[in-house]
PDB file of N, CA and C in Angstrom:
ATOM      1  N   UNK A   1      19.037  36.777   2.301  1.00  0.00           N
ATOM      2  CA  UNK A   1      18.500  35.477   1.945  1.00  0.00           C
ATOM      3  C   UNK A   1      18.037  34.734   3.192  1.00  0.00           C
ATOM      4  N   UNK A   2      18.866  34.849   4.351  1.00  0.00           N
ATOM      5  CA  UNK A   2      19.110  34.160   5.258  1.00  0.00           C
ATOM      6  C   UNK A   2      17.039  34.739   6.147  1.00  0.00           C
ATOM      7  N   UNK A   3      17.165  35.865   6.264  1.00  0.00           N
ATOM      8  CA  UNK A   3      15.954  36.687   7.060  1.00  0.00           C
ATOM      9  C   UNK A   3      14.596  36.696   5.724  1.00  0.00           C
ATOM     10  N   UNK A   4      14.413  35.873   4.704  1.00  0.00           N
ATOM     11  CA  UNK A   4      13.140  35.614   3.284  1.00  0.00           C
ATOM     12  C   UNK A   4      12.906  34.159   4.162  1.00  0.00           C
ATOM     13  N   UNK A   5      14.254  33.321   4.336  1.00  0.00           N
ATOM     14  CA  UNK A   5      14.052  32.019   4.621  1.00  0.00           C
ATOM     15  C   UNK A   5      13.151  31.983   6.262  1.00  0.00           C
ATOM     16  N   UNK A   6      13.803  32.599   7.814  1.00  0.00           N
ATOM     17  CA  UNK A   6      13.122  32.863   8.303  1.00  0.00           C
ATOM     18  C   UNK A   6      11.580  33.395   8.500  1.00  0.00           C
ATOM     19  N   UNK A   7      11.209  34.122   7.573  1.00  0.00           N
ATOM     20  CA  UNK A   7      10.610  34.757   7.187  1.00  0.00           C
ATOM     21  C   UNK A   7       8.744  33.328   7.126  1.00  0.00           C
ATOM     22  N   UNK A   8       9.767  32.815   5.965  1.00  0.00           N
ATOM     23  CA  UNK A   8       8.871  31.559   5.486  1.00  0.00           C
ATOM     24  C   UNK A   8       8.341  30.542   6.321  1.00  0.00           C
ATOM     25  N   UNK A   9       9.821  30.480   7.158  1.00  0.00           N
ATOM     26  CA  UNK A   9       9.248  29.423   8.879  1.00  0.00           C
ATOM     27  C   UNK A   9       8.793  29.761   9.615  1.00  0.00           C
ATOM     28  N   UNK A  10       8.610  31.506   9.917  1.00  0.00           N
ATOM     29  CA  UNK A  10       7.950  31.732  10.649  1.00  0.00           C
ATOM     30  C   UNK A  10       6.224  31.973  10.585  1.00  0.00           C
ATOM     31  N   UNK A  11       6.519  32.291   8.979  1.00  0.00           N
ATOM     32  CA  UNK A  11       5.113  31.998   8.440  1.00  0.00           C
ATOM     33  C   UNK A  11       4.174  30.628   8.718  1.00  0.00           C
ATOM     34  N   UNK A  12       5.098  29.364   8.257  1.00  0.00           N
ATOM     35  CA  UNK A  12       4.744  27.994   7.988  1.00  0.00           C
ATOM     36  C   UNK A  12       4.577  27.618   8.973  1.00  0.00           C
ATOM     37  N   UNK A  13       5.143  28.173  10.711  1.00  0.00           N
ATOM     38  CA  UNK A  13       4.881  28.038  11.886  1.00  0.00           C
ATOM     39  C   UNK A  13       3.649  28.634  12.473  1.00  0.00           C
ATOM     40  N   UNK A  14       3.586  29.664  11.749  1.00  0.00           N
ATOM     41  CA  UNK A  14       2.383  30.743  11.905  1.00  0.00           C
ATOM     42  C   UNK A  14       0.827  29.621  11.870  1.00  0.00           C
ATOM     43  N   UNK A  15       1.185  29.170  10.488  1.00  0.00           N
ATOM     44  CA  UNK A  15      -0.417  28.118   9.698  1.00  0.00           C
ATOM     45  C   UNK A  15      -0.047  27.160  10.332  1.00  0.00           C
ATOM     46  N   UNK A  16       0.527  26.251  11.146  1.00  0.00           N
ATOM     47  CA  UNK A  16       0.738  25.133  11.383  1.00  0.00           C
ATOM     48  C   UNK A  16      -0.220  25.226  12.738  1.00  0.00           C
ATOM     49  N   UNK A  17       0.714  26.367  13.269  1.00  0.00           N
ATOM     50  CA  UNK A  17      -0.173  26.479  14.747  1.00  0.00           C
ATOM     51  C   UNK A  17      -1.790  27.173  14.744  1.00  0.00           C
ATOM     52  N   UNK A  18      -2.162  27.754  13.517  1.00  0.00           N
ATOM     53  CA  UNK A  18      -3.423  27.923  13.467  1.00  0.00           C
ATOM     54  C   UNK A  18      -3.973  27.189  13.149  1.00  0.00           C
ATOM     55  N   UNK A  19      -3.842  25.684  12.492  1.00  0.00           N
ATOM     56  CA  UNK A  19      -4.628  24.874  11.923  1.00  0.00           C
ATOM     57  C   UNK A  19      -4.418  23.949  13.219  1.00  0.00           C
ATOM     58  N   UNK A  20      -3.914  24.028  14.182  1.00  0.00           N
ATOM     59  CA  UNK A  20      -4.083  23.065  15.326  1.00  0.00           C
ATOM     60  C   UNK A  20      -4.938  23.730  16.248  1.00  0.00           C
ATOM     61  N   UNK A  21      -4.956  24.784  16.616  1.00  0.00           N
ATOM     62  CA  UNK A  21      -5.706  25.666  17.239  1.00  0.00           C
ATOM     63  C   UNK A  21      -7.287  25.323  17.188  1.00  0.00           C
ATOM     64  N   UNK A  22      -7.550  25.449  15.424  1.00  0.00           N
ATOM     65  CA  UNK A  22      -8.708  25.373  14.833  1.00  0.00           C
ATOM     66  C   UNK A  22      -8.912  24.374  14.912  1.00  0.00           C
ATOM     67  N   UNK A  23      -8.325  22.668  14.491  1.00  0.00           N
ATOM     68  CA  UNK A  23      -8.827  21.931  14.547  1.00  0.00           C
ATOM     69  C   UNK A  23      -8.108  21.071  15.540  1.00  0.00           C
ATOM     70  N   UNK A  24      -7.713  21.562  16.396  1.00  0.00           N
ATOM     71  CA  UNK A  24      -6.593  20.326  17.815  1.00  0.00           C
ATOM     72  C   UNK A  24      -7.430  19.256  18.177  1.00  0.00           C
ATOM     73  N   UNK A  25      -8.567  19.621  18.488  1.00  0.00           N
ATOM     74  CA  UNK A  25      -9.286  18.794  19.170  1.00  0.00           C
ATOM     75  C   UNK A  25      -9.083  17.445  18.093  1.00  0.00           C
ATOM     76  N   UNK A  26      -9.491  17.519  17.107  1.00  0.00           N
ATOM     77  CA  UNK A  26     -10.240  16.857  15.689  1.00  0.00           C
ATOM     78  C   UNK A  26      -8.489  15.538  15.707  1.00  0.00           C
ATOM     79  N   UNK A  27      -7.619  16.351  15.553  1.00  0.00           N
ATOM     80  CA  UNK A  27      -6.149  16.106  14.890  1.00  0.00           C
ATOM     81  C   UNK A  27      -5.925  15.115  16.070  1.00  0.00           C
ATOM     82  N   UNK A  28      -5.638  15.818  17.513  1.00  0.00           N
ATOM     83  CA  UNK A  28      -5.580  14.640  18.619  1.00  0.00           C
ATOM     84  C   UNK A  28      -6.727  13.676  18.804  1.00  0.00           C
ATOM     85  N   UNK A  29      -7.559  13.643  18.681  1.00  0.00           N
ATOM     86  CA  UNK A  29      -8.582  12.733  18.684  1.00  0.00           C
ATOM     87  C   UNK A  29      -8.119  11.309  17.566  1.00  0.00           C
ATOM     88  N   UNK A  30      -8.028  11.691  16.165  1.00  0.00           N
ATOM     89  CA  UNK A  30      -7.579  11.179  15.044  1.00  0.00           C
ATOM     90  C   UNK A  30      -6.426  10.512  15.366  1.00  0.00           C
ATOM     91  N   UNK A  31      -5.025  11.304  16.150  1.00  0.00           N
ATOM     92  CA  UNK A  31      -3.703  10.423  16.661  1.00  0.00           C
ATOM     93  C   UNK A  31      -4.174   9.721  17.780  1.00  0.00           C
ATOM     94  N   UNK A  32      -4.926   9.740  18.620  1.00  0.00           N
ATOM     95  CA  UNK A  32      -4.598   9.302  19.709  1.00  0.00           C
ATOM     96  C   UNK A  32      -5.742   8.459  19.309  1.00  0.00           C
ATOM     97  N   UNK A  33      -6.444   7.736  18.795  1.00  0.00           N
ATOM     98  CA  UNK A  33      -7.034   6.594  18.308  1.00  0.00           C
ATOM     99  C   UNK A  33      -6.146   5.741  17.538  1.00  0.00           C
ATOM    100  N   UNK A  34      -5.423   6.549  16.345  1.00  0.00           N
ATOM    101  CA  UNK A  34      -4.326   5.375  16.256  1.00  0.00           C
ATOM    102  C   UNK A  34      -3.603   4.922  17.270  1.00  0.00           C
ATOM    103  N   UNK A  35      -2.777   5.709  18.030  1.00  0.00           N
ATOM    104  CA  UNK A  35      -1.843   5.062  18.903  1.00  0.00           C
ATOM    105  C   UNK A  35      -2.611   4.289  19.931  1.00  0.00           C
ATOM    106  N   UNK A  36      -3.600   4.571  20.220  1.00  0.00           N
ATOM    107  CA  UNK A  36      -4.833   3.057  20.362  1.00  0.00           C
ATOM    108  C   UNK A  36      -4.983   1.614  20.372  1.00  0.00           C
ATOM    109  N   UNK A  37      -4.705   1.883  18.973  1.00  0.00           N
ATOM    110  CA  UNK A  37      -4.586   0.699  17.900  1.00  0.00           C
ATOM    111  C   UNK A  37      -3.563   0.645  18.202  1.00  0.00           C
ATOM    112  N   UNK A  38      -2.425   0.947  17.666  1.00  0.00           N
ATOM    113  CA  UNK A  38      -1.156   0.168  17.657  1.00  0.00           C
ATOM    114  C   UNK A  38      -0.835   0.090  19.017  1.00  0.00           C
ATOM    115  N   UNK A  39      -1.082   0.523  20.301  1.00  0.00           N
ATOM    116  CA  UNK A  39      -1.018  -0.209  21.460  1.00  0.00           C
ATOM    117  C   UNK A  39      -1.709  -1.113  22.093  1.00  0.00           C
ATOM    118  N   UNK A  40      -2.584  -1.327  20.874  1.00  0.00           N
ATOM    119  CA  UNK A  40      -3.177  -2.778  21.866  1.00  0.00           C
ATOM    120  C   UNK A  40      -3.210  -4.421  21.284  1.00  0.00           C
ATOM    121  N   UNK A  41      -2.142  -4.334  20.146  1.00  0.00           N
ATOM    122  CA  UNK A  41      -1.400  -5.291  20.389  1.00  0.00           C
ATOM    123  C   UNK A  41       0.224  -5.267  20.499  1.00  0.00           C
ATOM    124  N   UNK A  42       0.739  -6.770  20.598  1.00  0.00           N
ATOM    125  CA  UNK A  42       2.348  -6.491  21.062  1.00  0.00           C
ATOM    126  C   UNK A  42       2.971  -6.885  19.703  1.00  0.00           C
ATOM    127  N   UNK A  43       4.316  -7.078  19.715  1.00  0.00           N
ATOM    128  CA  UNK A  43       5.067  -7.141  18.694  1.00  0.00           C
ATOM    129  C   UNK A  43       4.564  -8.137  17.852  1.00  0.00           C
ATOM    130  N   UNK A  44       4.822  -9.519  18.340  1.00  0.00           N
ATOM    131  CA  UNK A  44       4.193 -11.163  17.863  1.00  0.00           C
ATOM    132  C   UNK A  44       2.634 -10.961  17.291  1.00  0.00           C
ATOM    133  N   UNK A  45       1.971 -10.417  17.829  1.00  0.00           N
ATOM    134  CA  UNK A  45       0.349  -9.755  17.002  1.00  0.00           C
ATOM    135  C   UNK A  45       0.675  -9.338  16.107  1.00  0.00           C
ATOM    136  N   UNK A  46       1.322  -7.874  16.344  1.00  0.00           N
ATOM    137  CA  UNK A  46       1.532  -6.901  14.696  1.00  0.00           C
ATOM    138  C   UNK A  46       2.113  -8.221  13.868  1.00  0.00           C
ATOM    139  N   UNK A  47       3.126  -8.736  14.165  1.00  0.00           N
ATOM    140  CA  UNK A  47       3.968  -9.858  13.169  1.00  0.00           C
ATOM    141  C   UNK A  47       2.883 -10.569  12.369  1.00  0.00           C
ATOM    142  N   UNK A  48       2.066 -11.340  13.422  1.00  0.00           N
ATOM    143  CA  UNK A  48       0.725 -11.945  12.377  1.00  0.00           C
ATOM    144  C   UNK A  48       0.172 -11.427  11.639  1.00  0.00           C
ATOM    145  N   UNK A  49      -0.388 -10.003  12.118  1.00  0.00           N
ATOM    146  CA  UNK A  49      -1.266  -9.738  11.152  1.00  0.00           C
ATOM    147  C   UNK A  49      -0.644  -9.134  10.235  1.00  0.00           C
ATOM    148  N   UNK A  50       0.822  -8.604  10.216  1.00  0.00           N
ATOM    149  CA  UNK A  50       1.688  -8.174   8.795  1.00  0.00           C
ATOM    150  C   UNK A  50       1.620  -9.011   8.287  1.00  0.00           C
ATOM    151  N   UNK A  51       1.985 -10.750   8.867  1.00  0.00           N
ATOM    152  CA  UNK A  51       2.008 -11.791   7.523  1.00  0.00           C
ATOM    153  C   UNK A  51       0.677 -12.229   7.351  1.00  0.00           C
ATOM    154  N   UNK A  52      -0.524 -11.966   7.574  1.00  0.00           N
ATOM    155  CA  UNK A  52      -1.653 -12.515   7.247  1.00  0.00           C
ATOM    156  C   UNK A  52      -1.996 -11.635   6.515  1.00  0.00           C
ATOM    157  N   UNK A  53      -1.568  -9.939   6.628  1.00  0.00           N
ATOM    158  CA  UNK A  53      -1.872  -9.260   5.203  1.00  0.00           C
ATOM    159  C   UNK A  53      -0.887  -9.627   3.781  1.00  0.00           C
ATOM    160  N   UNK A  54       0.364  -9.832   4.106  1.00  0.00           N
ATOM    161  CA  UNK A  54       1.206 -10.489   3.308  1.00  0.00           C
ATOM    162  C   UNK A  54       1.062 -11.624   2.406  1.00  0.00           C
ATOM    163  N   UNK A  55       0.429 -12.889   3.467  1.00  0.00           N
ATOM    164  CA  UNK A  55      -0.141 -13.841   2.599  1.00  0.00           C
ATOM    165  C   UNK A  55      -1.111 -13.845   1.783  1.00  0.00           C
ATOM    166  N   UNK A  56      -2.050 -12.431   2.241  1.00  0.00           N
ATOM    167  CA  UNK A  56      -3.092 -12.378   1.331  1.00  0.00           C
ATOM    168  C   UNK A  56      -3.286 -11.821   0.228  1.00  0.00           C
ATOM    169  N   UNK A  57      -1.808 -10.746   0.317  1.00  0.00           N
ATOM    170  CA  UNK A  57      -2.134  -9.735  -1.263  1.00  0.00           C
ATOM    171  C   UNK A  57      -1.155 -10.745  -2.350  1.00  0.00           C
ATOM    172  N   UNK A  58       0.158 -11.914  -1.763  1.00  0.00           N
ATOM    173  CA  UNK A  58       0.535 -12.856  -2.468  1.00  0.00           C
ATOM    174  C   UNK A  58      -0.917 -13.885  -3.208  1.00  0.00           C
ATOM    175  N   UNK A  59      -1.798 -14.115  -2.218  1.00  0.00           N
ATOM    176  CA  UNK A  59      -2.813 -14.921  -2.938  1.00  0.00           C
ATOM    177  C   UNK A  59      -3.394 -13.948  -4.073  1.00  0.00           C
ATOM    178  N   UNK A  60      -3.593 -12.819  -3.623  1.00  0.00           N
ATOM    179  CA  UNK A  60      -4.313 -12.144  -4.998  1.00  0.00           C
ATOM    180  C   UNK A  60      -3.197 -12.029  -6.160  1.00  0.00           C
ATOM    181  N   UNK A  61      -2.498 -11.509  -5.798  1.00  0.00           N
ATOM    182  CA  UNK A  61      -1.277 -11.117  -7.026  1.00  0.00           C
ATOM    183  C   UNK A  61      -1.382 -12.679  -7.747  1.00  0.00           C
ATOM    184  N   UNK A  62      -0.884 -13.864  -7.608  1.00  0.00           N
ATOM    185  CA  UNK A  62      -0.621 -14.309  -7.756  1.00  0.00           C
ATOM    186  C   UNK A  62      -2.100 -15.133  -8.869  1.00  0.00           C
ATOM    187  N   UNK A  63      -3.225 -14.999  -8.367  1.00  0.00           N
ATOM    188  CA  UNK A  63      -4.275 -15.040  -8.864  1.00  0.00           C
ATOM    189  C   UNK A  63      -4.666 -14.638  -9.551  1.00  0.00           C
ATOM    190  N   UNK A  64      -4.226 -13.106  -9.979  1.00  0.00           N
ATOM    191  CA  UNK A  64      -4.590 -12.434 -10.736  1.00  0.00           C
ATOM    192  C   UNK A  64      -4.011 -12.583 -12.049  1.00  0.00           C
ATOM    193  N   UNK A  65      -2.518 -12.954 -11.744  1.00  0.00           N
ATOM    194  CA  UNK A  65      -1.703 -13.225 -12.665  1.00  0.00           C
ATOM    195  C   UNK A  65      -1.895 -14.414 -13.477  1.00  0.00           C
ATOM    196  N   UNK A  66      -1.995 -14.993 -12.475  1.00  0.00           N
ATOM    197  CA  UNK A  66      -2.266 -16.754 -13.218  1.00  0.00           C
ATOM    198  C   UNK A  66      -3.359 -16.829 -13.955  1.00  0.00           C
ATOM    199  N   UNK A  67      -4.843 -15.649 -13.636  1.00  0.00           N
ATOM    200  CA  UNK A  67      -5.657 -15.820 -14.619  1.00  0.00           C
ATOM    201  C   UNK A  67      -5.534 -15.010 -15.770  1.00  0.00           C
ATOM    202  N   UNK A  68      -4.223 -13.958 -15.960  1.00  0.00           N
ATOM    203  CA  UNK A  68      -4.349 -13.403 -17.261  1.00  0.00           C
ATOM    204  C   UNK A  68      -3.631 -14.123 -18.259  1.00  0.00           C
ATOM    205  N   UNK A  69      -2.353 -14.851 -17.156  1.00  0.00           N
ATOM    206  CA  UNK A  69      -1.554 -16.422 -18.456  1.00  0.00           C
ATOM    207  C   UNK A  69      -2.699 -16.984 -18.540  1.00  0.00           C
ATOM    208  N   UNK A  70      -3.696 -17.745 -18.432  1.00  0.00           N
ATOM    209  CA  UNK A  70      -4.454 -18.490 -18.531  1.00  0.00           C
ATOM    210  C   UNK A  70      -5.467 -17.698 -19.460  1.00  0.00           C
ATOM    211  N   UNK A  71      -5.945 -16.466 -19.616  1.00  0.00           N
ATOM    212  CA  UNK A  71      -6.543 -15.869 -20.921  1.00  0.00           C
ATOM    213  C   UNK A  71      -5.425 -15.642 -22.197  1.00  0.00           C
ATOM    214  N   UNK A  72      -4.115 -15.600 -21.679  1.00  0.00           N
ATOM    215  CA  UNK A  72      -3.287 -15.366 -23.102  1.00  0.00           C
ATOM    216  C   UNK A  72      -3.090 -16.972 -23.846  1.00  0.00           C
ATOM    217  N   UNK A  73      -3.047 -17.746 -22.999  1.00  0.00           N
ATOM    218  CA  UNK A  73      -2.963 -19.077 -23.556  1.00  0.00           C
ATOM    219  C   UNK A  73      -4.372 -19.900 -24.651  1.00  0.00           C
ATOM    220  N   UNK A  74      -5.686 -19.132 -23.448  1.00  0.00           N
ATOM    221  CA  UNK A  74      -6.555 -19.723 -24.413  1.00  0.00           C
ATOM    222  C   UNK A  74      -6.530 -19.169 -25.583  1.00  0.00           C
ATOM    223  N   UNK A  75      -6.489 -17.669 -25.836  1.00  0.00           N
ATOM    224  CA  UNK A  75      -6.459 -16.995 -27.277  1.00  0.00           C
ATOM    225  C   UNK A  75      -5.727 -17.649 -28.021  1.00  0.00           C
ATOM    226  N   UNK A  76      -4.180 -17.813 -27.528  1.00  0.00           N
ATOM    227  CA  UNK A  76      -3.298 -18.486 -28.812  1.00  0.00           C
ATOM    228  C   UNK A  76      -3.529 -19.486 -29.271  1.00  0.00           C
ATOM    229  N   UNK A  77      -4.254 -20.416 -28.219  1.00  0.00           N
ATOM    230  CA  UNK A  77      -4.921 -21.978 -28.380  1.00  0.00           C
ATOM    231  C   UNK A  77      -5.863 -21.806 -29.223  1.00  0.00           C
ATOM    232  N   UNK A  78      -6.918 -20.856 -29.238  1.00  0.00           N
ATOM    233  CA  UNK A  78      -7.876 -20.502 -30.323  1.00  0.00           C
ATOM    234  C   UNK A  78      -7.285 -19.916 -31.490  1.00  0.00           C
ATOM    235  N   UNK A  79      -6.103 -19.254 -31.271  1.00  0.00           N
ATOM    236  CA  UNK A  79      -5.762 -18.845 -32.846  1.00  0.00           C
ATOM    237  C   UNK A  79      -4.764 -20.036 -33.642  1.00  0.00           C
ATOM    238  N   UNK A  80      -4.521 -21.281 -32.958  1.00  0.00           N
ATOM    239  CA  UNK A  80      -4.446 -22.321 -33.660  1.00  0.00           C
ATOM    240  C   UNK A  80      -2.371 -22.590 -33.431  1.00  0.00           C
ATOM    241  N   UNK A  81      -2.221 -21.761 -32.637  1.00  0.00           N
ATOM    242  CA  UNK A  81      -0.559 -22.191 -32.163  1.00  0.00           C
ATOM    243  C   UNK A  81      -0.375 -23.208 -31.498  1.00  0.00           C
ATOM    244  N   UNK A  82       0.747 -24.163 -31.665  1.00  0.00           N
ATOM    245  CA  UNK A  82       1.220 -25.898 -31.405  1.00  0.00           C
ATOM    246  C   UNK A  82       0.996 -25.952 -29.720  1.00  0.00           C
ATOM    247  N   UNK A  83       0.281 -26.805 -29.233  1.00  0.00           N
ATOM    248  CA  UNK A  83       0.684 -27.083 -27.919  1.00  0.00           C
ATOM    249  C   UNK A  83       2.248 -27.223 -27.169  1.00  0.00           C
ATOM    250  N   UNK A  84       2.850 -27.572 -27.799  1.00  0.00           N
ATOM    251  CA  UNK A  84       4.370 -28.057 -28.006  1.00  0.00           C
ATOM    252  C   UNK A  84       5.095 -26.574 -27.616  1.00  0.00           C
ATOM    253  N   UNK A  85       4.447 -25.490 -28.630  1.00  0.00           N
ATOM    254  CA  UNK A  85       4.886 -24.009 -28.515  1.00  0.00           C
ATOM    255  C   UNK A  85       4.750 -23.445 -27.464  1.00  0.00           C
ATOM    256  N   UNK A  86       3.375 -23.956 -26.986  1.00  0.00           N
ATOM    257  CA  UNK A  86       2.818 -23.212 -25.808  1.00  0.00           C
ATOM    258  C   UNK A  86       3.525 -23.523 -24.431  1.00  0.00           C
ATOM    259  N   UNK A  87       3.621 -24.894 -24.284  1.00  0.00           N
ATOM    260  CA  UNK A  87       3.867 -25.802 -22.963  1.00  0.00           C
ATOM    261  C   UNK A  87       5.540 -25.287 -22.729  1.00  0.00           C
ATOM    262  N   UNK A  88       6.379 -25.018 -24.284  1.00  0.00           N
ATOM    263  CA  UNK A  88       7.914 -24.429 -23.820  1.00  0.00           C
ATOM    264  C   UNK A  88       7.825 -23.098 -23.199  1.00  0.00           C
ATOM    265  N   UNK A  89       7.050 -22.374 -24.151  1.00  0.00           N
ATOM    266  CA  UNK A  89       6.928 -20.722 -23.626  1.00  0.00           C
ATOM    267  C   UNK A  89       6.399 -20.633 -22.061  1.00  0.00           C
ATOM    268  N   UNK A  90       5.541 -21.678 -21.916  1.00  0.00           N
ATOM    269  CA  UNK A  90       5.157 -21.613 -20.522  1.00  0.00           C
ATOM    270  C   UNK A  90       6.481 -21.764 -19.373  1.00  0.00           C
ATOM    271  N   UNK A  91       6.972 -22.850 -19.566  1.00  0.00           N
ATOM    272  CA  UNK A  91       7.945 -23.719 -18.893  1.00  0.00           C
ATOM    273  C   UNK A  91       9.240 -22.272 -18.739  1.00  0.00           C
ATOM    274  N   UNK A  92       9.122 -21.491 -19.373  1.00  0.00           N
ATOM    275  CA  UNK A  92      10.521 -20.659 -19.728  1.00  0.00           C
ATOM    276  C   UNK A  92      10.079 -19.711 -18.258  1.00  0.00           C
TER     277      UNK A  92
END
């Protein structure tokens, strides 16, 4: 069991190192542009721009949401249910 399992890593080592071979250039080029990026700003940068992506998918979510309560409300309002009904269910 022990020499099937070897067998497999030495295989999976086999394609790993031929697909770097073949494409190394391509693969380091690709990493070493990220690490690029993430080295050229410092901690307090990344922090901003995590919360400036943060604040922004809260504005959508939150937008998105508020306009589908706002289509379920008009329907029920058009199908003739109490304001009274609506304004508790909301409030809940």
């Amino acid at each position: 069991m022990l020499e099937k399992k070897q067998l497999w890593l030495t295989a999976l080592a086999g394609v790993v190192a031929a697909f770097f071979i073949a494409k190394g250039e391509k693969v380091t080029q690709f990493f070493a542009g990220w690490v690029t990026v993430l080295g050229a700003f410092s901690v307090s940068e990344w922090g901003v721009i995590g919360g400036l992506f943060l604040g922004l998918a809260s504005f959508i979510l939150t937008w998105v949401y508020k306009h589908k309560n706002h289509e379920v409300l008009k329907s029920k309002v058009a199908s003739g249910v109490p304001l009274e009904t609506l304004l508790e269910e909301d409030d809940r």
